[in-house]
PDB file of N, CA and C in Angstrom:
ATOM      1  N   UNK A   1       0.821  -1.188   0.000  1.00  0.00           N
ATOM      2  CA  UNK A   1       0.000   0.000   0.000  1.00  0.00           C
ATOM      3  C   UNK A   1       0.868   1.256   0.000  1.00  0.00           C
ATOM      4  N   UNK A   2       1.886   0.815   0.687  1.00  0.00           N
ATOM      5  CA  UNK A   2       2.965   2.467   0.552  1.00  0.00           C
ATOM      6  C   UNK A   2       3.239   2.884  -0.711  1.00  0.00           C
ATOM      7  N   UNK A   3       3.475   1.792  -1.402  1.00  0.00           N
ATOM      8  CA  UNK A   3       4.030   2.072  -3.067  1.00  0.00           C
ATOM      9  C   UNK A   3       2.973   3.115  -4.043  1.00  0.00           C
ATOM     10  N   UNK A   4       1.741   2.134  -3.568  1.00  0.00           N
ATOM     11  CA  UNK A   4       0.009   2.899  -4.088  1.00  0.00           C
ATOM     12  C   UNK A   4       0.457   4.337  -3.854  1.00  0.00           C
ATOM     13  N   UNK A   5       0.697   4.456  -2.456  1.00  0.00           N
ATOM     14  CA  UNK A   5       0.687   5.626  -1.792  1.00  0.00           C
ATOM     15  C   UNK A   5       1.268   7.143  -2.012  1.00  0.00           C
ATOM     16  N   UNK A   6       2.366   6.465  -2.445  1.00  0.00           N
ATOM     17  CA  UNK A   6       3.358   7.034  -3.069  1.00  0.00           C
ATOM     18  C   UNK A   6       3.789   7.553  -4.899  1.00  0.00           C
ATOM     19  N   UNK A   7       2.866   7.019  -5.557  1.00  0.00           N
ATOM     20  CA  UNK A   7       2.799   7.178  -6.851  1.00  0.00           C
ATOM     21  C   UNK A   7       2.406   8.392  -7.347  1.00  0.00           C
ATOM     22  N   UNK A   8       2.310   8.769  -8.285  1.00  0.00           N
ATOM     23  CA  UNK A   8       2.321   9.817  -8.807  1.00  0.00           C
ATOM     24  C   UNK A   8       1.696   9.585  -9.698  1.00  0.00           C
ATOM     25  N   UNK A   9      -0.077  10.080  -9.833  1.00  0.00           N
ATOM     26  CA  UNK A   9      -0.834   9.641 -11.039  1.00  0.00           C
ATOM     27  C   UNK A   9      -0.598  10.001 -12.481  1.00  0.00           C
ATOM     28  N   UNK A  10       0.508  11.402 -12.217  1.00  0.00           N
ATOM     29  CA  UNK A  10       0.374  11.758 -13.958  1.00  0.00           C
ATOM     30  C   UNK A  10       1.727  11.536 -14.050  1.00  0.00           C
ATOM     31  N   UNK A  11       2.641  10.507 -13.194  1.00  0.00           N
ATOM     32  CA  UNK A  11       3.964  10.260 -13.810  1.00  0.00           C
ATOM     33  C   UNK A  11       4.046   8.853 -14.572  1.00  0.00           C
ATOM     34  N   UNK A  12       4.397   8.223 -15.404  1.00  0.00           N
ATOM     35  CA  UNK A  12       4.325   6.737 -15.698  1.00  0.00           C
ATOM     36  C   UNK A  12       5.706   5.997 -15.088  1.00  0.00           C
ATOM     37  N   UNK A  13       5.426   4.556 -14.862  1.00  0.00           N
ATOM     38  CA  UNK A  13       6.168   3.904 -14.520  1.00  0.00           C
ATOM     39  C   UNK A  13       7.075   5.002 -13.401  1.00  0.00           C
ATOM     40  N   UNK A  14       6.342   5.424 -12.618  1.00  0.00           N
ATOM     41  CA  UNK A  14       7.014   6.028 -11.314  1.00  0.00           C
ATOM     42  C   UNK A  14       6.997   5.019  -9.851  1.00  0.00           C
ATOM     43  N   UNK A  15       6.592   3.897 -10.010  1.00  0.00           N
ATOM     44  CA  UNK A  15       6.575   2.924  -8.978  1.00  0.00           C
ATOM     45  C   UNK A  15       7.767   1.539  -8.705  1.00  0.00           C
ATOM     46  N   UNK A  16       8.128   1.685  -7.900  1.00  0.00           N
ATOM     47  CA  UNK A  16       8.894   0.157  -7.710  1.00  0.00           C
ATOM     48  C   UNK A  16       8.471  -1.083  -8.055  1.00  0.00           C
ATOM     49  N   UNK A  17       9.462  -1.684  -8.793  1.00  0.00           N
ATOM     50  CA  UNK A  17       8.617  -2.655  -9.233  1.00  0.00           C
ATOM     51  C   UNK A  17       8.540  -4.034  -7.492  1.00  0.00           C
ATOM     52  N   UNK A  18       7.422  -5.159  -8.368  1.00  0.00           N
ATOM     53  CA  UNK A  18       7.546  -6.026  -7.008  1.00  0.00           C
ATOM     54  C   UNK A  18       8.692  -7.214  -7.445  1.00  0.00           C
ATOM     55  N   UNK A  19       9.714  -7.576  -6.150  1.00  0.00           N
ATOM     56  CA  UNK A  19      10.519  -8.510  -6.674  1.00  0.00           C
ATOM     57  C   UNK A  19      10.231  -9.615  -5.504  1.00  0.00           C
ATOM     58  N   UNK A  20       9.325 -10.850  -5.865  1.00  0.00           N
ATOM     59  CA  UNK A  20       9.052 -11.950  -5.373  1.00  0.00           C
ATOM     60  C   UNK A  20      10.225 -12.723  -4.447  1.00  0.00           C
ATOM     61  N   UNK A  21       9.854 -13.663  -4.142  1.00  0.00           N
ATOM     62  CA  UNK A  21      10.843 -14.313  -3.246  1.00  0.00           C
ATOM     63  C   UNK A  21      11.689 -15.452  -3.784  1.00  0.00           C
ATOM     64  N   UNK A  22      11.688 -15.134  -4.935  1.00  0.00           N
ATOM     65  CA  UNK A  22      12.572 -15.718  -5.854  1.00  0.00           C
ATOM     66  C   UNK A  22      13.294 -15.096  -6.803  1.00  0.00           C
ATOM     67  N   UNK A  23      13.591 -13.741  -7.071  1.00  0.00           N
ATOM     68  CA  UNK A  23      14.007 -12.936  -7.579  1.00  0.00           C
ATOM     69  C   UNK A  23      13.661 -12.399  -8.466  1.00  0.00           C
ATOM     70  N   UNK A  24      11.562 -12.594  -8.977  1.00  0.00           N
ATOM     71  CA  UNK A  24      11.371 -12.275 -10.022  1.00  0.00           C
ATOM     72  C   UNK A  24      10.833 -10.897  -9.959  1.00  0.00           C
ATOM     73  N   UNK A  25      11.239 -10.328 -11.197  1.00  0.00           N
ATOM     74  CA  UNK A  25      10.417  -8.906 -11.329  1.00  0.00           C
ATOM     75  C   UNK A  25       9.050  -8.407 -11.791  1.00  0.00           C
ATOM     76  N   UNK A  26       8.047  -8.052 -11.257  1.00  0.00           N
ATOM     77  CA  UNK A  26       6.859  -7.945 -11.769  1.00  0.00           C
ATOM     78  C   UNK A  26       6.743  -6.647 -11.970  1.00  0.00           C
ATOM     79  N   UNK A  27       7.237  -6.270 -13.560  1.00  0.00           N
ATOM     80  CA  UNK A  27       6.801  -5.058 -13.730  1.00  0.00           C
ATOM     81  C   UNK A  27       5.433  -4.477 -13.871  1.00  0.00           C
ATOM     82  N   UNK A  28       5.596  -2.736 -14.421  1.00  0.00           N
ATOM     83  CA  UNK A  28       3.906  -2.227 -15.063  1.00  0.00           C
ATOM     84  C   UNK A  28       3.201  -3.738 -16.223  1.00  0.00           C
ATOM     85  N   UNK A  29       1.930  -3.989 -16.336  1.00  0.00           N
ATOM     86  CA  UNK A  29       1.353  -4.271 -16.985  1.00  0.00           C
ATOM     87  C   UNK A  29       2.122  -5.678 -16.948  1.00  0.00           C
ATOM     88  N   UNK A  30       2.861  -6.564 -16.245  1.00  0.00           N
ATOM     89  CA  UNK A  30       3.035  -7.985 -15.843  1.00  0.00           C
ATOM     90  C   UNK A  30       1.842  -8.732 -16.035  1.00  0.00           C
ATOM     91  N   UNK A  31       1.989  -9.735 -16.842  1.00  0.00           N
ATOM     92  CA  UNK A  31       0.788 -11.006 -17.128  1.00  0.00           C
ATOM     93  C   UNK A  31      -0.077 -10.747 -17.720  1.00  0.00           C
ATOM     94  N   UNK A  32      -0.270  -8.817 -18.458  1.00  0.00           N
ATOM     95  CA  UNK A  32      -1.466  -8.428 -19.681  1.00  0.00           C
ATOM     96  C   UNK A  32      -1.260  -9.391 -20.622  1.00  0.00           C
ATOM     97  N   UNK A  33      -2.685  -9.594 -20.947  1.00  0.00           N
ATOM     98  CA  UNK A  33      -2.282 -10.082 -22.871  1.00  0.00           C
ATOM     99  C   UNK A  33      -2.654  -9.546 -23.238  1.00  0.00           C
ATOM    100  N   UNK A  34      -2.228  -8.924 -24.715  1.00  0.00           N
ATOM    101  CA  UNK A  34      -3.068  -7.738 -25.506  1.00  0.00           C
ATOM    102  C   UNK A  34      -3.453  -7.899 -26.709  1.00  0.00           C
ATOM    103  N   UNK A  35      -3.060  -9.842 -26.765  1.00  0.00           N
ATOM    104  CA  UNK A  35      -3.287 -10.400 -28.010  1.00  0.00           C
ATOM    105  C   UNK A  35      -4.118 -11.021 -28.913  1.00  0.00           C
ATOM    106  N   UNK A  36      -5.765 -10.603 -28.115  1.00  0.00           N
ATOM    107  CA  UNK A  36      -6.758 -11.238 -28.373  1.00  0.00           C
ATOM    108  C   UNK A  36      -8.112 -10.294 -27.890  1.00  0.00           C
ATOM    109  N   UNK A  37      -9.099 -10.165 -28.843  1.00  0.00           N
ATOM    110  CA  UNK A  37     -10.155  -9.536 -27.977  1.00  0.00           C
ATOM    111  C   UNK A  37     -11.108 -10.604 -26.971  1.00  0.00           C
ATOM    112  N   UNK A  38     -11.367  -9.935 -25.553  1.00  0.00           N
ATOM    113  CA  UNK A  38     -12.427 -10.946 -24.769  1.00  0.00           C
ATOM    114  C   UNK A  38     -13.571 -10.949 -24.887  1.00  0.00           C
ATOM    115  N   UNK A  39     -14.193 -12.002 -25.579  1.00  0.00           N
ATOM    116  CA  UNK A  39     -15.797 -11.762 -26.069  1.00  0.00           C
ATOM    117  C   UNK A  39     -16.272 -13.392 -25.531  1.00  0.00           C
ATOM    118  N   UNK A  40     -17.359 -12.528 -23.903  1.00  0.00           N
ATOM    119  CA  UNK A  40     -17.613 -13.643 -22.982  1.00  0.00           C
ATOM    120  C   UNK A  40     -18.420 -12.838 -22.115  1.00  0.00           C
ATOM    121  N   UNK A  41     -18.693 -13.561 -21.073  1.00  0.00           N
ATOM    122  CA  UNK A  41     -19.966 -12.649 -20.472  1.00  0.00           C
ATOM    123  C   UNK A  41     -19.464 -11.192 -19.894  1.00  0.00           C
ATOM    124  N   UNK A  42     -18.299 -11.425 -19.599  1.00  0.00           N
ATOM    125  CA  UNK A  42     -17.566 -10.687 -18.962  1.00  0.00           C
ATOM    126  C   UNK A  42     -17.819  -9.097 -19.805  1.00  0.00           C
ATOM    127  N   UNK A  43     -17.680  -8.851 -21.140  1.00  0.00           N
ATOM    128  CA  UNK A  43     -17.729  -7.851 -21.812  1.00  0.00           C
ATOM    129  C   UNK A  43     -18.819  -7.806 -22.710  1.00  0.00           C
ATOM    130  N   UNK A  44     -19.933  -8.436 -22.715  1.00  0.00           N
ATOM    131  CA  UNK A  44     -21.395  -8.369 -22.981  1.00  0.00           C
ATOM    132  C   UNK A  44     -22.337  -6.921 -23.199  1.00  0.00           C
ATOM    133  N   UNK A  45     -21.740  -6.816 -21.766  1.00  0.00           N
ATOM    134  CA  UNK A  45     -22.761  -5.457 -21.212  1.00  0.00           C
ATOM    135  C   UNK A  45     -21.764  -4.545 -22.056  1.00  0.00           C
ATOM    136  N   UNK A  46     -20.360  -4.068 -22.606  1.00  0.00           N
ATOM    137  CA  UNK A  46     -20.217  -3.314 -23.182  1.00  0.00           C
ATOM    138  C   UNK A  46     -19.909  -3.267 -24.302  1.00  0.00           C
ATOM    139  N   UNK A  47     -20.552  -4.663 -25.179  1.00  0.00           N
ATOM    140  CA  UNK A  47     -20.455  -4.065 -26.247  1.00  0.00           C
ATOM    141  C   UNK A  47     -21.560  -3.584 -27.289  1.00  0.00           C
ATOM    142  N   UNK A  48     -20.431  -2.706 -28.109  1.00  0.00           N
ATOM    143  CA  UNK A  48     -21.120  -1.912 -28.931  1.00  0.00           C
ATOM    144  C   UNK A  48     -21.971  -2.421 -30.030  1.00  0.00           C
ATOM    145  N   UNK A  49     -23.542  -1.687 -30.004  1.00  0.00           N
ATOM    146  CA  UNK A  49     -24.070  -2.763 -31.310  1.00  0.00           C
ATOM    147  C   UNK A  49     -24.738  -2.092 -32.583  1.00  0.00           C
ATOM    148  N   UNK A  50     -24.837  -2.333 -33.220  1.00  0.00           N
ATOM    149  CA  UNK A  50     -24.981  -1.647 -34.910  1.00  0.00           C
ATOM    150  C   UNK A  50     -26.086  -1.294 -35.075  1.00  0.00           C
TER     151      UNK A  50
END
């Protein structure tokens, strides 16, 4: 929560990243996929219709 705390909304990538207990780094946007659209109930309600 300090990190939250501490950010700076109109700076990017102004946060520490998290480094697990194994030495991994979880940067901004860690585990997005951006390689597919989601069409499921989940995004139903917003989509757009003709």
């Amino acid at each position: 929560m300090k990190t939250v705390e501490e950010q700076l909304e109109d700076v990017a990538h102004d946060m520490d990243c998290h480094v697990g207990s194994e030495g991994h780094v979880y940067d901004f946007a860690y585990g997005l996929n951006w390689s597919c659209v989601i069409n499921d109930l989940r995004t139903a309600k917003y989509r757009k219709t003709r």
